[in-house]
Every structure is written in structure tokens, then in C-alpha cells.
C-alpha atoms as a PDB file:
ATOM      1  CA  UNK A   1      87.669 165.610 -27.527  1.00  0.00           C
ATOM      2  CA  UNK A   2      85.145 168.165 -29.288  1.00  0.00           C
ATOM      3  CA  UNK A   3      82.116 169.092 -27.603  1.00  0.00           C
ATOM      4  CA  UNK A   4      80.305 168.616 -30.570  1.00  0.00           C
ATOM      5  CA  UNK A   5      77.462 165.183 -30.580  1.00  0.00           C
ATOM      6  CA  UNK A   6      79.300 161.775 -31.164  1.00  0.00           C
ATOM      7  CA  UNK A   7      78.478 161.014 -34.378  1.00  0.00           C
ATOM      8  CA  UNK A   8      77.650 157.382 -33.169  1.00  0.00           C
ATOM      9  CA  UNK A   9      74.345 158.869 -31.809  1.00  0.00           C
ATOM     10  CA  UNK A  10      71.494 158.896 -33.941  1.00  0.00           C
ATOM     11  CA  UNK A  11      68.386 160.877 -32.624  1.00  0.00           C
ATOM     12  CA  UNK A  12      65.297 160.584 -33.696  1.00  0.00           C
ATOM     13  CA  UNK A  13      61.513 161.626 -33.032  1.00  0.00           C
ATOM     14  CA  UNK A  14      60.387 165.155 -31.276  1.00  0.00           C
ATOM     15  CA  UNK A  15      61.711 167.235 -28.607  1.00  0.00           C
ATOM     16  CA  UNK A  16      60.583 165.299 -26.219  1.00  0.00           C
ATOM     17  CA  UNK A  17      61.015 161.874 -26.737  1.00  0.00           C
ATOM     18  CA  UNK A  18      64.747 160.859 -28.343  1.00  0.00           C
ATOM     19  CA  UNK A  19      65.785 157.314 -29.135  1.00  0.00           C
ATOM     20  CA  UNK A  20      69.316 156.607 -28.942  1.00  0.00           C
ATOM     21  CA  UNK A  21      71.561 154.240 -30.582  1.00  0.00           C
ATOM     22  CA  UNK A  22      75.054 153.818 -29.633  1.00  0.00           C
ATOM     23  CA  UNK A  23      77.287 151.928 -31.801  1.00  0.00           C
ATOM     24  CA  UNK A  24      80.220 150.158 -29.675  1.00  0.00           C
ATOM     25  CA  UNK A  25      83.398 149.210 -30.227  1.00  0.00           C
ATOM     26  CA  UNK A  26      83.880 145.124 -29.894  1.00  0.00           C
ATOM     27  CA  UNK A  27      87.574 145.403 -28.256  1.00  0.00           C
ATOM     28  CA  UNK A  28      86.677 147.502 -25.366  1.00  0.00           C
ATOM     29  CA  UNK A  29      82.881 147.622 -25.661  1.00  0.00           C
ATOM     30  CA  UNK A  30      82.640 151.082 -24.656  1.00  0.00           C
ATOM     31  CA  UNK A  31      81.755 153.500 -26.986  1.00  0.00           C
ATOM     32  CA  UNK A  32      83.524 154.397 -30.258  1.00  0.00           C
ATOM     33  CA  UNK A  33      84.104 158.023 -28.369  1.00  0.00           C
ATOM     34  CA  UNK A  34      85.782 156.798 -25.692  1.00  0.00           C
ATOM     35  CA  UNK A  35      87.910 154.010 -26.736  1.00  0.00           C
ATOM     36  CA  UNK A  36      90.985 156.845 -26.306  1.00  0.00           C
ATOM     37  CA  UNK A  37      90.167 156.390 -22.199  1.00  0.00           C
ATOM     38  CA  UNK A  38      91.258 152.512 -22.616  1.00  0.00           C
ATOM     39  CA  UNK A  39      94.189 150.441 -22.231  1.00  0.00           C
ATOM     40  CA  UNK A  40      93.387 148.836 -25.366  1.00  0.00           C
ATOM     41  CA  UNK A  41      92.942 151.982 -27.218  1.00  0.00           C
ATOM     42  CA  UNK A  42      95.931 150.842 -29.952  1.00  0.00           C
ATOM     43  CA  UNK A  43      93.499 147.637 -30.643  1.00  0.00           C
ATOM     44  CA  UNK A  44      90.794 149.559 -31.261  1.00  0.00           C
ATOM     45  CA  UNK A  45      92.111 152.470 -33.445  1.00  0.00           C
ATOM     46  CA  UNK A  46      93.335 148.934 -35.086  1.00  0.00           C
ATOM     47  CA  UNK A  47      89.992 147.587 -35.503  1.00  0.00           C
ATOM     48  CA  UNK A  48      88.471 150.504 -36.579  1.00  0.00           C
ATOM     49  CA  UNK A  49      90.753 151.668 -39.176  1.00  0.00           C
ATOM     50  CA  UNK A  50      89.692 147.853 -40.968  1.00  0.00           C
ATOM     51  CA  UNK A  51      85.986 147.676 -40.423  1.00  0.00           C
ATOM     52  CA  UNK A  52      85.198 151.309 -40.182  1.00  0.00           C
ATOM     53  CA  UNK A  53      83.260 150.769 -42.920  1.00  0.00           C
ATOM     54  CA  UNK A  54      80.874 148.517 -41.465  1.00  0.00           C
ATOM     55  CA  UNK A  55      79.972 150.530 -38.433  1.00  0.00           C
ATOM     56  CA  UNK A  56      79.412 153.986 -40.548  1.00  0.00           C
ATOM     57  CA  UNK A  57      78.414 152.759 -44.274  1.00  0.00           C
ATOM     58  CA  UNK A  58      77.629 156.638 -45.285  1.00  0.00           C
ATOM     59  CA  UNK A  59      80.878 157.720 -44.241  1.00  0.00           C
ATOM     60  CA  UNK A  60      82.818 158.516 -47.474  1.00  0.00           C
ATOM     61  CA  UNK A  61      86.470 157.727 -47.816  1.00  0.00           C
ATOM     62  CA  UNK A  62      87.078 161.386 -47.662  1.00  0.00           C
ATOM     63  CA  UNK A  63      85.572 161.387 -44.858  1.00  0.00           C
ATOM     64  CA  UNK A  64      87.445 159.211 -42.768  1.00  0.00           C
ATOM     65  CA  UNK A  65      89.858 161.099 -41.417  1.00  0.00           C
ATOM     66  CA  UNK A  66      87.276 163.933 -40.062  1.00  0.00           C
ATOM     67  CA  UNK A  67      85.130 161.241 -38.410  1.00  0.00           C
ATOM     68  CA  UNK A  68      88.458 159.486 -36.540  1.00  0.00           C
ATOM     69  CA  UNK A  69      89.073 162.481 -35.338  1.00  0.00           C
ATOM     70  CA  UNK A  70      85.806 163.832 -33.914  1.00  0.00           C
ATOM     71  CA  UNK A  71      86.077 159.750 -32.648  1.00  0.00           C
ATOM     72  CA  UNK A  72      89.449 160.499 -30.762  1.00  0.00           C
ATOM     73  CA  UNK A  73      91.276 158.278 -32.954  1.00  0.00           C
ATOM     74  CA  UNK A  74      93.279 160.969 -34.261  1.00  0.00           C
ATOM     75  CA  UNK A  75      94.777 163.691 -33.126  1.00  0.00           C
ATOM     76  CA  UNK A  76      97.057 164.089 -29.913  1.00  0.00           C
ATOM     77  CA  UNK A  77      94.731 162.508 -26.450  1.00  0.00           C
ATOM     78  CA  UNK A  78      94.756 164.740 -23.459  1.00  0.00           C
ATOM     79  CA  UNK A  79      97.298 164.206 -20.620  1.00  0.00           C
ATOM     80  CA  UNK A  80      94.316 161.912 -18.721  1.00  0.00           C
ATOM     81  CA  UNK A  81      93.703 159.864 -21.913  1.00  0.00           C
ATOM     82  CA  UNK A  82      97.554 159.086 -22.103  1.00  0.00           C
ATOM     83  CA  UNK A  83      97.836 158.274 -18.464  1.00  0.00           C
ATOM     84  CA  UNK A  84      94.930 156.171 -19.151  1.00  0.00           C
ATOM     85  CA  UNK A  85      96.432 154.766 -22.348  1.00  0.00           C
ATOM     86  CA  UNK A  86      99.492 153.554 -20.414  1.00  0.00           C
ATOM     87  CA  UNK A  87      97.826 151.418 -17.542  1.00  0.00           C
ATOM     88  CA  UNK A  88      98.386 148.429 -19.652  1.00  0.00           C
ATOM     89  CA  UNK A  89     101.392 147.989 -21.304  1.00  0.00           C
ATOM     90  CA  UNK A  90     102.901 144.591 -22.528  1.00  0.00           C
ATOM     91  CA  UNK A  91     105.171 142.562 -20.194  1.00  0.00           C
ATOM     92  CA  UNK A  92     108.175 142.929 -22.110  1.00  0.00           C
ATOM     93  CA  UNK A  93     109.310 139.386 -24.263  1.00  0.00           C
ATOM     94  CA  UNK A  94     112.595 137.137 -22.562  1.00  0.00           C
ATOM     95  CA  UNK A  95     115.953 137.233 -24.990  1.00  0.00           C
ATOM     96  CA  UNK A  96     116.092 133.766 -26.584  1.00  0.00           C
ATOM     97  CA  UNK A  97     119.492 133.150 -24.449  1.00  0.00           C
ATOM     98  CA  UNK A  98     117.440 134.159 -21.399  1.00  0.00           C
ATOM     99  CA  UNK A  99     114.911 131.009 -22.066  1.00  0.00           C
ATOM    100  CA  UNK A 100     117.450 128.615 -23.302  1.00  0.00           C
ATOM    101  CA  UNK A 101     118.825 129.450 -19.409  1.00  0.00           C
ATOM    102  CA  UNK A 102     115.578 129.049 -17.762  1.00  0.00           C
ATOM    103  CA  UNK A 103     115.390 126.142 -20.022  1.00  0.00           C
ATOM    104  CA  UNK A 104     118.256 124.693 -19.164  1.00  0.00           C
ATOM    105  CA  UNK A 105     118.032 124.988 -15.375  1.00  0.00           C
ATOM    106  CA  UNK A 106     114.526 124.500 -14.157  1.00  0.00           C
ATOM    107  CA  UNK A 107     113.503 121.455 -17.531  1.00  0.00           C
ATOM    108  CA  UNK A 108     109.417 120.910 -17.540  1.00  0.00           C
ATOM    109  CA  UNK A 109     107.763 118.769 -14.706  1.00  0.00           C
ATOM    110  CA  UNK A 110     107.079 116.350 -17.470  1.00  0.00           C
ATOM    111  CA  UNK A 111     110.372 116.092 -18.233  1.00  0.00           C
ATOM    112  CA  UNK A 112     111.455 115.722 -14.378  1.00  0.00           C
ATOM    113  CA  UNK A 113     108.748 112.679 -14.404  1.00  0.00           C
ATOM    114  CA  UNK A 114     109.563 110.956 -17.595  1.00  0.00           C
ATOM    115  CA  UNK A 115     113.055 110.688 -15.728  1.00  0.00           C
ATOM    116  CA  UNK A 116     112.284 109.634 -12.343  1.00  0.00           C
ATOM    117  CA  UNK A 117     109.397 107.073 -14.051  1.00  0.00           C
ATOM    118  CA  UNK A 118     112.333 105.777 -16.585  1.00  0.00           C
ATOM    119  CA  UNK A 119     114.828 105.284 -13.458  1.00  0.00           C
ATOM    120  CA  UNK A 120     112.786 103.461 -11.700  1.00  0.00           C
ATOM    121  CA  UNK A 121     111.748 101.171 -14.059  1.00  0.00           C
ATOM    122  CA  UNK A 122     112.160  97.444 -13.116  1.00  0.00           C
ATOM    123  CA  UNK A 123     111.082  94.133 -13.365  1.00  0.00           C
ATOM    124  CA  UNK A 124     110.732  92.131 -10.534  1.00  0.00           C
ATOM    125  CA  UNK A 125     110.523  88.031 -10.604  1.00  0.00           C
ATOM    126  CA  UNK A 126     109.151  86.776  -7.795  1.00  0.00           C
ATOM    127  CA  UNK A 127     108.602  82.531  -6.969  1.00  0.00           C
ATOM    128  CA  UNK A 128     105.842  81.473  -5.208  1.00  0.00           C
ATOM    129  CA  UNK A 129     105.281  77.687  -3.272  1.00  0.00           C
ATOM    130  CA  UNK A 130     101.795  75.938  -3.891  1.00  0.00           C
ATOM    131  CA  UNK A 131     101.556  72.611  -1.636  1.00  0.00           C
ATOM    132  CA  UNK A 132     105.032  72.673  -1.054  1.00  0.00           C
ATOM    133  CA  UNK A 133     105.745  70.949  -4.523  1.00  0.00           C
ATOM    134  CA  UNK A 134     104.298  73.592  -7.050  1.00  0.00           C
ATOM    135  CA  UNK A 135     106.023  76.409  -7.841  1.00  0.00           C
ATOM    136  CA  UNK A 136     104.149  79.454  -9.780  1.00  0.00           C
ATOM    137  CA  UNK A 137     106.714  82.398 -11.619  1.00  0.00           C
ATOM    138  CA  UNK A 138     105.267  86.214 -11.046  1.00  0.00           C
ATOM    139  CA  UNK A 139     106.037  88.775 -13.638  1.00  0.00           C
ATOM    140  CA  UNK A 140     105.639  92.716 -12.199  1.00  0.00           C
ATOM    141  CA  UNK A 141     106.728  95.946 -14.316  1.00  0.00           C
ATOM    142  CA  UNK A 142     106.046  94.489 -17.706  1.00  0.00           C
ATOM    143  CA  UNK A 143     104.233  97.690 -18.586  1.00  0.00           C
ATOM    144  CA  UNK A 144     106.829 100.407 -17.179  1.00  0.00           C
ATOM    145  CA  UNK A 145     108.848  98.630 -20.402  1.00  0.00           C
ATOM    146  CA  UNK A 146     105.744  99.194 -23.348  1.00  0.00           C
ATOM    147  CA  UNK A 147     105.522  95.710 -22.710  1.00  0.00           C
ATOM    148  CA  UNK A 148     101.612  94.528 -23.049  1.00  0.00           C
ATOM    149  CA  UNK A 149     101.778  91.846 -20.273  1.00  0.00           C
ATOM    150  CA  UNK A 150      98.438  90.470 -21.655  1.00  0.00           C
ATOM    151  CA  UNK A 151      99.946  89.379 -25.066  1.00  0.00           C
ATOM    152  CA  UNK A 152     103.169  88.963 -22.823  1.00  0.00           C
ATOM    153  CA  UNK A 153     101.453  86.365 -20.818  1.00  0.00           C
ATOM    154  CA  UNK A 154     100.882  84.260 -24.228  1.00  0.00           C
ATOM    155  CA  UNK A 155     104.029  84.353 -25.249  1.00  0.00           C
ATOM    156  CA  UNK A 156     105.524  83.255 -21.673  1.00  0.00           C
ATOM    157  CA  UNK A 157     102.692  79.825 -22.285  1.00  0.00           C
ATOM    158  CA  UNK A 158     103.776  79.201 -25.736  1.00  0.00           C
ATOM    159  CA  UNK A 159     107.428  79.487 -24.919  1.00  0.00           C
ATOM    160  CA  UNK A 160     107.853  77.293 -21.361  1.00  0.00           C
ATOM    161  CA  UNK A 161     104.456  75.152 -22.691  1.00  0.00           C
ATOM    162  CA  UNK A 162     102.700  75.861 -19.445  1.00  0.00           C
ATOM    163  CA  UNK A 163      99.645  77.601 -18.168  1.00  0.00           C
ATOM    164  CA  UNK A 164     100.518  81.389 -18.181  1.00  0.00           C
ATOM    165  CA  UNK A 165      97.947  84.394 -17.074  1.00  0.00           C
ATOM    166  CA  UNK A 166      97.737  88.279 -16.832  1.00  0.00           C
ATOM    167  CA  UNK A 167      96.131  89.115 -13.523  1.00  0.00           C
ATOM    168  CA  UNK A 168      95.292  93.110 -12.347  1.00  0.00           C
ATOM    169  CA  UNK A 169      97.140  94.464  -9.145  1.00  0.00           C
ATOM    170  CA  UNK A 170      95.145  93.836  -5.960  1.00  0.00           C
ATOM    171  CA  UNK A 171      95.842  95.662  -2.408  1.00  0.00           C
ATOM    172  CA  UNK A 172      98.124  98.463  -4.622  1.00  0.00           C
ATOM    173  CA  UNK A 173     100.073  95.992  -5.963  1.00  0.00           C
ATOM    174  CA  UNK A 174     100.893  96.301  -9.780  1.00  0.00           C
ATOM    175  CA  UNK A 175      99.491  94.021 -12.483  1.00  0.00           C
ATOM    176  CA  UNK A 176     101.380  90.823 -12.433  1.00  0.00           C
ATOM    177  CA  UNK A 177     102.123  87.874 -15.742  1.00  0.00           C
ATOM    178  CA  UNK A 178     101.610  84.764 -13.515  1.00  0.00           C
ATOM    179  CA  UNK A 179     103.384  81.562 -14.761  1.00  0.00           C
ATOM    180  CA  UNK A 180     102.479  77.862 -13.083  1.00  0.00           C
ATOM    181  CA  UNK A 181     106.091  76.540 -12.898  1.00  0.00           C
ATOM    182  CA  UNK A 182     109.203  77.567 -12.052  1.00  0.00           C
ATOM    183  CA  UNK A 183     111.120  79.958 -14.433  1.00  0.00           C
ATOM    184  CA  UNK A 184     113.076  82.732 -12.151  1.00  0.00           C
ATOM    185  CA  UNK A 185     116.383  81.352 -14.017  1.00  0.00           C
ATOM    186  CA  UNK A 186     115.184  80.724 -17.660  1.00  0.00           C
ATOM    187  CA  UNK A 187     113.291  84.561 -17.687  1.00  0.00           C
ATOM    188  CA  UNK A 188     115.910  87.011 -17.345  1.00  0.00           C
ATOM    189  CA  UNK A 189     117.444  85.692 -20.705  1.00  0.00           C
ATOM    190  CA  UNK A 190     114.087  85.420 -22.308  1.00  0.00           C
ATOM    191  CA  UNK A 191     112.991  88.924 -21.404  1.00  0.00           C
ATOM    192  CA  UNK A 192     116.118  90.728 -22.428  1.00  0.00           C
ATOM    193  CA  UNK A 193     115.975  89.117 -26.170  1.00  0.00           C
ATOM    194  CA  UNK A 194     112.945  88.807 -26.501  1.00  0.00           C
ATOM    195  CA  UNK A 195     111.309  91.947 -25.190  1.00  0.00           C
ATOM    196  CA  UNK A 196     114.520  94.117 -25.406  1.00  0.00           C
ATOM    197  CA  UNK A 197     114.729  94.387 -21.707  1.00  0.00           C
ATOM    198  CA  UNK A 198     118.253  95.357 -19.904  1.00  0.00           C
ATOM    199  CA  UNK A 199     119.237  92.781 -17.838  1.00  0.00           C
ATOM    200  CA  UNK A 200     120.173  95.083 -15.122  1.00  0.00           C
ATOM    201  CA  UNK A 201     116.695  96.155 -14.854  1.00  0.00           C
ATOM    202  CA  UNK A 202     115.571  93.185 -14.230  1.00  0.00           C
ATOM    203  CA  UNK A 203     115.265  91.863 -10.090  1.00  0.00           C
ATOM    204  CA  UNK A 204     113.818  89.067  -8.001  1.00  0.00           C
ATOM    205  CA  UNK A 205     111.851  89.253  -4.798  1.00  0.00           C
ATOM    206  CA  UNK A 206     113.831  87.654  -2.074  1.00  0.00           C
ATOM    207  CA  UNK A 207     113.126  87.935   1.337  1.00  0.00           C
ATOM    208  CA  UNK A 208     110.665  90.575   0.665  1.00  0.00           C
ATOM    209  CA  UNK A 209     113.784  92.828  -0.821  1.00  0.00           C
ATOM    210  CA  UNK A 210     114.953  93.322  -4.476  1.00  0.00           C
ATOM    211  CA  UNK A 211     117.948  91.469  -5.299  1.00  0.00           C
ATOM    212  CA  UNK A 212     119.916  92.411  -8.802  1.00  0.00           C
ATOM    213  CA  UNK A 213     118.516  88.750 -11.273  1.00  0.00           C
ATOM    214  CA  UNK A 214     122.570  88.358 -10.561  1.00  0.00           C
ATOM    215  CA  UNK A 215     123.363  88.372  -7.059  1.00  0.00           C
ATOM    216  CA  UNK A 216     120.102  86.075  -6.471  1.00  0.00           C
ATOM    217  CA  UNK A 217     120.387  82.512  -4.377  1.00  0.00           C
ATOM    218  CA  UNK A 218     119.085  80.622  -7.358  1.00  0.00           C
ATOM    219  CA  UNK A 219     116.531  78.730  -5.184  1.00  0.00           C
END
């Protein structure tokens, strides 16, 4: 760099008092002078080059070239600027066929849980005895299916004429479509054509274990 004053500097008043004003650069936010000292010195010869303008309005065009220079902006750096230059350099970008690999063999953890949530997916019927003569018909996983077991519950009343409620999960248990009757044969049918549920997604709760809506007792 020339030994010359930075032509950022503007001094004013006597011998011996000087005000200073340094004008920055807003990459690095060191001064214009010694931008060529920073990793990001190709951003700022960048920046500068567009809004020179703005930082020295009575440069002239003809000018420009003379004041980069002085500026370090021009010109071949030192050996220590270039070493300093090179500190940061860009990780270099994947080959397409190297993330359709990655891709391929390690898929997003969204995509991992979508999976494992979709696999697991069930419905489970389960009958309950009131007084030993009334029977009431428990609905869980309507909502693992986009199914809104509110409006579900409606449906369930309108369709066995019966009373039918949605009731929130207590003690960690899911939310739960409870029907007052008994309807563990009737529903697999109804929720597969009406609600577009597989069949084989669909269990009851016997003896505290899920058995396939198939294999069940019928009791």
C-alpha cells in the first residue's frame, strides 16, 4: 500500500487539533484501506466498485481507478495481504449425483417420521360393560386417519340412532369417539366406506391386546 494519507481521512482545523473522519466499508467494517487484509476482501472490492460513488461523490470517473488503487483495490496485495485473503475460502459445492446419494441413503427425519407415524396408524375398537347389561363402543386413532372424531362422533349418532360423544384422552390415553351401544361388528364396515379406512388397520381391544377386527371373538 502507498505511504501516502488514505484518502478516506479528511483533516481539518490547525496544527494542533485534527478531526478525523473515517469512512468504512459495510462488508468488513474496517476501513476502506484495509479491506485488502480481509477474508472478504472480493465482497468488498464488489461493493465498492457499485456504490463508490456514494462514499466519494467528488471523485470523478477518471478518477476511479487512481483512488482504488491508493485504496488497495487494485493492484497486486503483498504476500501478507494474500495469505490474509485466503483464510476464508468457500467450502467447495457437492456434485448433484453426490446429493441425490446422500439423498437417497440418509432421507430427512421428517421423512423417517411421516413413515413410522403412517405405519403405525390404527384404529382400535374397544367394548365396554355398564351394569352388566349396557354395552358402550370406544373409537381410538380416528385422527392418525385426518379423520375429525368430533364431526365423526355425529355421524356414528345419526347412523346407529344412539347417543354418540367425542371425549379428550385422559391418563395418556388418546382421544376416544364413545358410542352407548354395542357396535364392535357393525364399525369396521362403516369406517372403511365411509371414512376410507383399510380394514386391516383397523383392531379391537381384547384382553388388553390388539387383535386384527378379523381374528376377534365376536363377543
Amino acid at each position: 500500500m502507498s505511504d501516502e494519507a488514505p484518502l478516506n481521512m479528511l483533516v481539518a482545523g490547525s496544527a494542533q487539533t485534527r478531526n478525523v473522519a473515517v469512512k468504512y466499508c459495510p462488508v468488513c467494517s474496517a476501513p476502506f484501506e484495509y479491506c485488502e487484509w480481509g477474508p472478504d476482501f472480493k465482497k468488498c472490492k464488489a461493493w465498492f466498485a457499485e456504490n463508490w460513488q456514494s462514499v466519494y461523490p467528488d471523485v470523478e470517473e477518471d478518477g476511479l481507478l487512481e483512488l482504488m488503487t491508493k485504496l488497495g483495490f487494485e493492484g497486486e496485495a503483498d504476500k501478507n495481504a494474500q495469505k490474509a485473503q485466503a483464510t476464508k475460502k468457500a467450502a467447495p459445492e457437492p456434485a448433484p449425483e453426490a446429493l441425490a446419494t446422500e439423498a437417497e441413503a440418509d432421507p430427512p427425519p421428517e421423512t423417517k417420521k411421516e413413515k413410522k407415524k403412517k405405519e403405525a396408524a390404527a384404529i382400535v375398537i374397544e367394548l365396554n360393560t355398564r351394569n352388566k347389561k349396557k354395552f358402550t363402543t370406544c373409537i381410538r386413532g380416528l385422527e392418525l386417519f385426518e379423520v375429525d372424531a368430533p364431526a365423526a362422533a355425529k355421524v356414528f349418532g345419526k347412523k346407529f340412532a344412539c347417543g354418540s360423544a367425542f371425549q379428550k384422552g385422559k391418563n395418556g390415553l388418546p382421544d376416544k369417539v364413545e358410542i352407548q351401544g354395542n357396535y364392535k361388528e357393525e364399525l369396521p364396515a362403516f369406517l372403511a366406506s365411509k371414512f376410507g379406512i383399510p380394514l386391516e388397520c383397523i383392531f379391537a381391544l381384547e384382553g388388553g391386546k390388539k387383535v386384527p377386527i378379523g381374528e376377534t371373538t365376536g363377543d
